[in-house]
C-alpha atoms as a PDB file:
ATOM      1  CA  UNK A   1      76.413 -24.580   8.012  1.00  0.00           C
ATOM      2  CA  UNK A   2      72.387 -24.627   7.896  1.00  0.00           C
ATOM      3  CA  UNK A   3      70.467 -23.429  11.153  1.00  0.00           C
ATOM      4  CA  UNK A   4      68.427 -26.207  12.364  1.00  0.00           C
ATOM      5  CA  UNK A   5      66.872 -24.057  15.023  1.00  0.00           C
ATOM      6  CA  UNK A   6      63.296 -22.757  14.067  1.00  0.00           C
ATOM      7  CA  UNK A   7      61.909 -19.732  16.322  1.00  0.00           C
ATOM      8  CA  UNK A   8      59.700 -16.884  16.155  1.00  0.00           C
ATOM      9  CA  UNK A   9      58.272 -14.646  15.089  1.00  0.00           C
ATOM     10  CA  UNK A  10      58.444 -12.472  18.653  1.00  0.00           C
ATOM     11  CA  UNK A  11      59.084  -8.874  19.733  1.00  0.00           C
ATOM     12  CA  UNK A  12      58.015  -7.678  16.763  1.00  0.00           C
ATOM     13  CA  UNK A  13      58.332  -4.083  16.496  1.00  0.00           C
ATOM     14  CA  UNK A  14      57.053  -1.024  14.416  1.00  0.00           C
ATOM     15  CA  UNK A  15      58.280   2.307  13.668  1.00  0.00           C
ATOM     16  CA  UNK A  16      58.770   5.054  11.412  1.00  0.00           C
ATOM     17  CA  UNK A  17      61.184   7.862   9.912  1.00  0.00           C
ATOM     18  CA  UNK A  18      60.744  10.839  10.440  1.00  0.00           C
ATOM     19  CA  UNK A  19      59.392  10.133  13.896  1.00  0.00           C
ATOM     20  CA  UNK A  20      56.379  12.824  14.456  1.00  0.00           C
ATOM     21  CA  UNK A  21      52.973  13.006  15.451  1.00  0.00           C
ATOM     22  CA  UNK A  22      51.730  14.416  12.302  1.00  0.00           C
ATOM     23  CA  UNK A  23      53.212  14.596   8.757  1.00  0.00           C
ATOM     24  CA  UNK A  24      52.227  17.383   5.941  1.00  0.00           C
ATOM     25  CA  UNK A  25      51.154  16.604   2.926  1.00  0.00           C
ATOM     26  CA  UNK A  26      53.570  15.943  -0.129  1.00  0.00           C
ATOM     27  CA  UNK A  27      56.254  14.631   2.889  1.00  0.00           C
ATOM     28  CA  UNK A  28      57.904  10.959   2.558  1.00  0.00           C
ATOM     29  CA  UNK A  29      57.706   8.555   5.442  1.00  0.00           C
ATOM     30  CA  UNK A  30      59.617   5.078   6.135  1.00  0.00           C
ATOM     31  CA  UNK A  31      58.356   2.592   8.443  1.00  0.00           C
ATOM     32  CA  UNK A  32      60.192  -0.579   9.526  1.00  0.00           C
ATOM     33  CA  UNK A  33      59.002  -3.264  10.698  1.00  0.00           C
ATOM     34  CA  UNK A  34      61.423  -5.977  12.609  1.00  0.00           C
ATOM     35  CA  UNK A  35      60.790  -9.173  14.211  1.00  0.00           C
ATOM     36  CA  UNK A  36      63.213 -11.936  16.494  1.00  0.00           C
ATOM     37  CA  UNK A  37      62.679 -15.151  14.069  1.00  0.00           C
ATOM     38  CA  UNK A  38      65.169 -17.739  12.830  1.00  0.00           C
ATOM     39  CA  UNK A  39      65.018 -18.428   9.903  1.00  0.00           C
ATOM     40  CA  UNK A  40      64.010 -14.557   9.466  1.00  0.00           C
ATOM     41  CA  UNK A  41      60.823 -13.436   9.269  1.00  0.00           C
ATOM     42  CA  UNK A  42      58.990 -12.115   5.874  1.00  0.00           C
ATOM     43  CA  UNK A  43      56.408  -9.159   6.844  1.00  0.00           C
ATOM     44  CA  UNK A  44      53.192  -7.955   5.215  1.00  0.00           C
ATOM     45  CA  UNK A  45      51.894  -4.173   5.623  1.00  0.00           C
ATOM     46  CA  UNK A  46      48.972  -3.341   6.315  1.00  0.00           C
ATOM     47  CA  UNK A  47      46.513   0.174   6.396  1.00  0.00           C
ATOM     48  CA  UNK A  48      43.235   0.018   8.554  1.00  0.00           C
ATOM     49  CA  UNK A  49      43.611  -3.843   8.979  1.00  0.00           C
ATOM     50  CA  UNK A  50      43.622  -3.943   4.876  1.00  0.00           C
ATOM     51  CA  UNK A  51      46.606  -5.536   3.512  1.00  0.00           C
ATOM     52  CA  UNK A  52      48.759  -3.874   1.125  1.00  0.00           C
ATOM     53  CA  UNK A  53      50.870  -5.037  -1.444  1.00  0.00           C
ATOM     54  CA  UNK A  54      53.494  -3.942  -0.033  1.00  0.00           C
ATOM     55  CA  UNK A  55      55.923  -6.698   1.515  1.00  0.00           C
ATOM     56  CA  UNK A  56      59.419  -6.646   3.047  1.00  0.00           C
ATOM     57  CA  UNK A  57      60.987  -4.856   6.633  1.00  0.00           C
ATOM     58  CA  UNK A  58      59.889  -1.452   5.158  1.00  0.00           C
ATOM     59  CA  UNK A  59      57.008   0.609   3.957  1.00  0.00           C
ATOM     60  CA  UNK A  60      58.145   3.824   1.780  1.00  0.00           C
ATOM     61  CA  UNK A  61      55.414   6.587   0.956  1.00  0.00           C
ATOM     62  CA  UNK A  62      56.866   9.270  -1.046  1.00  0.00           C
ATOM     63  CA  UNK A  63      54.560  12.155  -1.638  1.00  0.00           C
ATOM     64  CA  UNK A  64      51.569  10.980   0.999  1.00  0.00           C
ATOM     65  CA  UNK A  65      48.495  12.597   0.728  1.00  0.00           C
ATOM     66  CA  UNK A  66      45.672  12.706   3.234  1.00  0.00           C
ATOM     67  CA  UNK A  67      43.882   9.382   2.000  1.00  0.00           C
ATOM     68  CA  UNK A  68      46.740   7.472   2.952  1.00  0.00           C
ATOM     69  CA  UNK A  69      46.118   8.759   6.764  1.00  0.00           C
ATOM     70  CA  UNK A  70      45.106   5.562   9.087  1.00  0.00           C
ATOM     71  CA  UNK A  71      46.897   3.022  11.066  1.00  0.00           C
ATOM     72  CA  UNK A  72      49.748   1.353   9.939  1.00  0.00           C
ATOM     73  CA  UNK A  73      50.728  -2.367  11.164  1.00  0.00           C
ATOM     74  CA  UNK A  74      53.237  -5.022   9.759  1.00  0.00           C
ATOM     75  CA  UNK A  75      52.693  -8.842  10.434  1.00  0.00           C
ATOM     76  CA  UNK A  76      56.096 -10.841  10.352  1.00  0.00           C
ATOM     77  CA  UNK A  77      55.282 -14.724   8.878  1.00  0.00           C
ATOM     78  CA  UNK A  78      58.230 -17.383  10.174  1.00  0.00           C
ATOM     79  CA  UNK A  79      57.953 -19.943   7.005  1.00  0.00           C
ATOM     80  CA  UNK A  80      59.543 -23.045   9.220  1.00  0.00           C
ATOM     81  CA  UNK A  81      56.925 -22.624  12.186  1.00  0.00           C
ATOM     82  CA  UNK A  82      54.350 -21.059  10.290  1.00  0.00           C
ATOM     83  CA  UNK A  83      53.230 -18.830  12.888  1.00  0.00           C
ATOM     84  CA  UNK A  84      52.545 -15.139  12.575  1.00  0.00           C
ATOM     85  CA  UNK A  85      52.733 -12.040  14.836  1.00  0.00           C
ATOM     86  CA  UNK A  86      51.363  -8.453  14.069  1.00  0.00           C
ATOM     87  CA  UNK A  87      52.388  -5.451  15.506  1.00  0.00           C
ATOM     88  CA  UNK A  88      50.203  -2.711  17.239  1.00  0.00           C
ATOM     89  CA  UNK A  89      48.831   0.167  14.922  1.00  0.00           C
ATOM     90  CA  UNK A  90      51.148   3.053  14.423  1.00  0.00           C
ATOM     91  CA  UNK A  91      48.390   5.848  13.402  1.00  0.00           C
ATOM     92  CA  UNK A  92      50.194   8.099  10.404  1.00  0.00           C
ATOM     93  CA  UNK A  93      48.257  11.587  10.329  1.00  0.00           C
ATOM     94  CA  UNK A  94      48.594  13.564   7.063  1.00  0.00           C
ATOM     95  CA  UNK A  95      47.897  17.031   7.257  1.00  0.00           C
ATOM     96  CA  UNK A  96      47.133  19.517   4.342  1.00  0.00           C
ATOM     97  CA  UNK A  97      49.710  22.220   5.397  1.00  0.00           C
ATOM     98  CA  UNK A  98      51.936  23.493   7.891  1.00  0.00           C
ATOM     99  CA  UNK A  99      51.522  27.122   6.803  1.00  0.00           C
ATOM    100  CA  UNK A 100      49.750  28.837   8.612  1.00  0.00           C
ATOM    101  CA  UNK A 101      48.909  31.851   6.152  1.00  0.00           C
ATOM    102  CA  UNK A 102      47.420  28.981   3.894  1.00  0.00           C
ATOM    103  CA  UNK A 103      45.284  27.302   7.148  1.00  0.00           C
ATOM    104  CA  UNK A 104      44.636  30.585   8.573  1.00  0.00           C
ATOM    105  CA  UNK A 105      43.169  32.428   5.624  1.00  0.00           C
ATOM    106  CA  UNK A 106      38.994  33.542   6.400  1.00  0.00           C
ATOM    107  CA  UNK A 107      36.938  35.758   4.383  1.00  0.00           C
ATOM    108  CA  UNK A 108      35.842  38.804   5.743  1.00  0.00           C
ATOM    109  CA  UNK A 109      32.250  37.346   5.920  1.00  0.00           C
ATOM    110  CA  UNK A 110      33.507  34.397   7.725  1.00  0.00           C
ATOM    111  CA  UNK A 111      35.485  36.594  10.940  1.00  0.00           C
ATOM    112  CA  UNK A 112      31.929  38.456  11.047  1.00  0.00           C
ATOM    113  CA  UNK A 113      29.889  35.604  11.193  1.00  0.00           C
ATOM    114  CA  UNK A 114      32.376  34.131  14.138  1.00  0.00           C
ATOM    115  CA  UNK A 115      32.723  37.595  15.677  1.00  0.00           C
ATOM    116  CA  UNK A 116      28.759  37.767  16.280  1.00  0.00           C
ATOM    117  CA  UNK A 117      28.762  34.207  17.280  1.00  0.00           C
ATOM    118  CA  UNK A 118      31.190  34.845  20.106  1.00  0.00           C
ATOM    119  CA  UNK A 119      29.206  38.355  21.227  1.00  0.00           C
ATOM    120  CA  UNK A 120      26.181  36.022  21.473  1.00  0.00           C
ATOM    121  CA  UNK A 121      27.514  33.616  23.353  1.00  0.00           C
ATOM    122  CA  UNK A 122      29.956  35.645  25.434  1.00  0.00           C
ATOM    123  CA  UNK A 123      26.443  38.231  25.716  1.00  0.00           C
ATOM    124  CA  UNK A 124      24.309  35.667  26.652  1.00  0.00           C
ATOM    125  CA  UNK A 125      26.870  33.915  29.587  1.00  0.00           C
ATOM    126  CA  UNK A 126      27.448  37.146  31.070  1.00  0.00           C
ATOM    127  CA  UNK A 127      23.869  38.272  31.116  1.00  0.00           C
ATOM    128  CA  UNK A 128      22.752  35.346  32.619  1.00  0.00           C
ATOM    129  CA  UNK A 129      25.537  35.573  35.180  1.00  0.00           C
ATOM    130  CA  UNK A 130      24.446  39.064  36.050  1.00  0.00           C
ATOM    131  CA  UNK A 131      20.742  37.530  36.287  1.00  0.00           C
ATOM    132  CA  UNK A 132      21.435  35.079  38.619  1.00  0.00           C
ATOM    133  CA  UNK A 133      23.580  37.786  40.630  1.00  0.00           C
ATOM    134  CA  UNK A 134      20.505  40.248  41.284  1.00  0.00           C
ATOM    135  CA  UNK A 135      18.478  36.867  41.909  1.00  0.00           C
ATOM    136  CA  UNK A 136      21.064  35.845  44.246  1.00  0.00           C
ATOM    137  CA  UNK A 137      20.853  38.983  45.872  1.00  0.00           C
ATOM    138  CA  UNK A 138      17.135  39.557  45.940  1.00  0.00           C
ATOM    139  CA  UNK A 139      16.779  36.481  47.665  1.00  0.00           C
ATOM    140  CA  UNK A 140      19.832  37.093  50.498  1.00  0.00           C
ATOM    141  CA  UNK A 141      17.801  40.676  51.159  1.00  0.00           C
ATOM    142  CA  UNK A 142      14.626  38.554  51.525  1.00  0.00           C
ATOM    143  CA  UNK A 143      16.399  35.851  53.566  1.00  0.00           C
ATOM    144  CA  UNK A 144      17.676  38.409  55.794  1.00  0.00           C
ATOM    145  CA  UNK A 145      15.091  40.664  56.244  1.00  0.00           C
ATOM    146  CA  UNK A 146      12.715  37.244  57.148  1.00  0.00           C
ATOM    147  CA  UNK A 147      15.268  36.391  59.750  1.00  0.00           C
ATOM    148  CA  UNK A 148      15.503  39.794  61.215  1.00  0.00           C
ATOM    149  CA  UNK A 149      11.681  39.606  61.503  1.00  0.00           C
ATOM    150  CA  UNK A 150      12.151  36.380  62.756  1.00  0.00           C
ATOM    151  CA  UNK A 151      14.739  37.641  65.665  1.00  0.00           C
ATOM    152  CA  UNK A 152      12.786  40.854  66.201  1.00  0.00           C
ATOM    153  CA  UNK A 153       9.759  38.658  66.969  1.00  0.00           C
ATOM    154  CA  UNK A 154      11.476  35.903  69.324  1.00  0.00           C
ATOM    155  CA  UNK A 155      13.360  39.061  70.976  1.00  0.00           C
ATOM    156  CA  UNK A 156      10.207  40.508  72.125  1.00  0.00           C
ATOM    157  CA  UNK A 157       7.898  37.707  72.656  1.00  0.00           C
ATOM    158  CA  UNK A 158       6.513  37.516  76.745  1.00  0.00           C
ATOM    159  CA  UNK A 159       7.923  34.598  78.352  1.00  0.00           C
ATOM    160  CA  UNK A 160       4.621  33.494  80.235  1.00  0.00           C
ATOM    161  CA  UNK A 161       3.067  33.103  77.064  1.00  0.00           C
ATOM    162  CA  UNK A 162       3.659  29.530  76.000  1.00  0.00           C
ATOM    163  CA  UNK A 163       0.998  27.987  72.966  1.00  0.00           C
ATOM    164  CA  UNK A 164      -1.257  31.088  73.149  1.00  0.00           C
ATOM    165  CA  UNK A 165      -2.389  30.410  76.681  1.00  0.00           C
ATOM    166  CA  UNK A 166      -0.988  31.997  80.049  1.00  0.00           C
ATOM    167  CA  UNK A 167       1.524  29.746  82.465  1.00  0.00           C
ATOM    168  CA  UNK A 168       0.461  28.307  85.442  1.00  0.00           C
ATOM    169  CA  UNK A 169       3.210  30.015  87.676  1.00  0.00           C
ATOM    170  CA  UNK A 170       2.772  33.527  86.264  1.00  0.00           C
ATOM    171  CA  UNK A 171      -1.222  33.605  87.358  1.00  0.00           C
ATOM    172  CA  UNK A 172       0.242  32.568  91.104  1.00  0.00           C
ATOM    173  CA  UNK A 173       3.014  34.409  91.430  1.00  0.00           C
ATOM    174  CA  UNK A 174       3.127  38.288  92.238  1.00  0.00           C
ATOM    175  CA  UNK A 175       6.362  40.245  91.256  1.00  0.00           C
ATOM    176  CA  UNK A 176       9.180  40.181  93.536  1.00  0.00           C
ATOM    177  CA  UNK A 177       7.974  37.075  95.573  1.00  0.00           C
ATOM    178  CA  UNK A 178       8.970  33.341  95.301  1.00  0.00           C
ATOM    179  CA  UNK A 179       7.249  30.644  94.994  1.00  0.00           C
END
């Protein structure tokens, strides 16, 4: 019996084998691409919106290398409706190694040269912490020894002085009698 019913391609969907955020170098991947589409769907690969030659629900790489890092996308084609639907990028990061004793590896000259960049820039953070401390604290002495001048000033200061001339009531009043 022969499907007259024509749909798709929808809920397309991408994804790959091992499932990981990075793979290492020389490792094989699978992705697979599947779409809802009747009659079914025939799907294109693509790297870095490039196409590749690659066609069909799945993508092997055997041996990947570090060029073939970049996002990965499939478009599914329905032949009957002639319409087309591409799938968000799946970004495939290819690392050189896992091993850390091949990563990690630093000539002698090279853990000198970061040693004195850290003592300059650790040094020069720290000094100009301390800097900014005796600043700090020059300027709180100075603050406080203004306002205890300040206080010492107002403490003392004749109330029948008022702008640098004499009041009015303490020229008519004598002490101990009211006005």
């Amino acid at each position: 019996m022969y499907n007259l019913f024509s749909d798709g391609p929808e809920n397309i969907n991408l994804k790959t084998s091992p499932s990981q955020n990075y793979y290492v170098k020389g490792s094989n991947i699978t992705f697979f691409c599947s779409a809802v589409s009747s009659p079914t769907a025939q799907f294109t690969w693509f790297l870095n919106r490039t196409q590749l030659p690659d066609t069909g629900p799945e993508l092997r790489l055997t041996n990947i290398q570090t060029s073939q890092s970049g996002d990965y996308s499939c478009q599914a084609f329905n032949t009957k409706t002639l319409r087309y639907q591409t799938s968000q990028p799946l970004a495939l990061t290819v690392l050189v190694s896992d091993n850390s004793e091949e990563c990690g590896r630093l000539s002698p000259a090279a853990i000198t040269r970061i040693m004195i960049a850290c003592v300059l820039v650790f040094g020069g953070v720290l000094a100009g912490g301390l800097c900014i401390c005796v600043i700090e604290s020059k300027l709180l002495y100075f603050s406080r020894s203004d306002s205890s001048t300040q206080r010492h000033k107002t403490e003392h200061r004749d109330p029948v002085y008022e702008n640098n001339h004499v009041a009015p009531q303490a020229l008519s009043l004598a002490p101990g009698t009211r006005g």
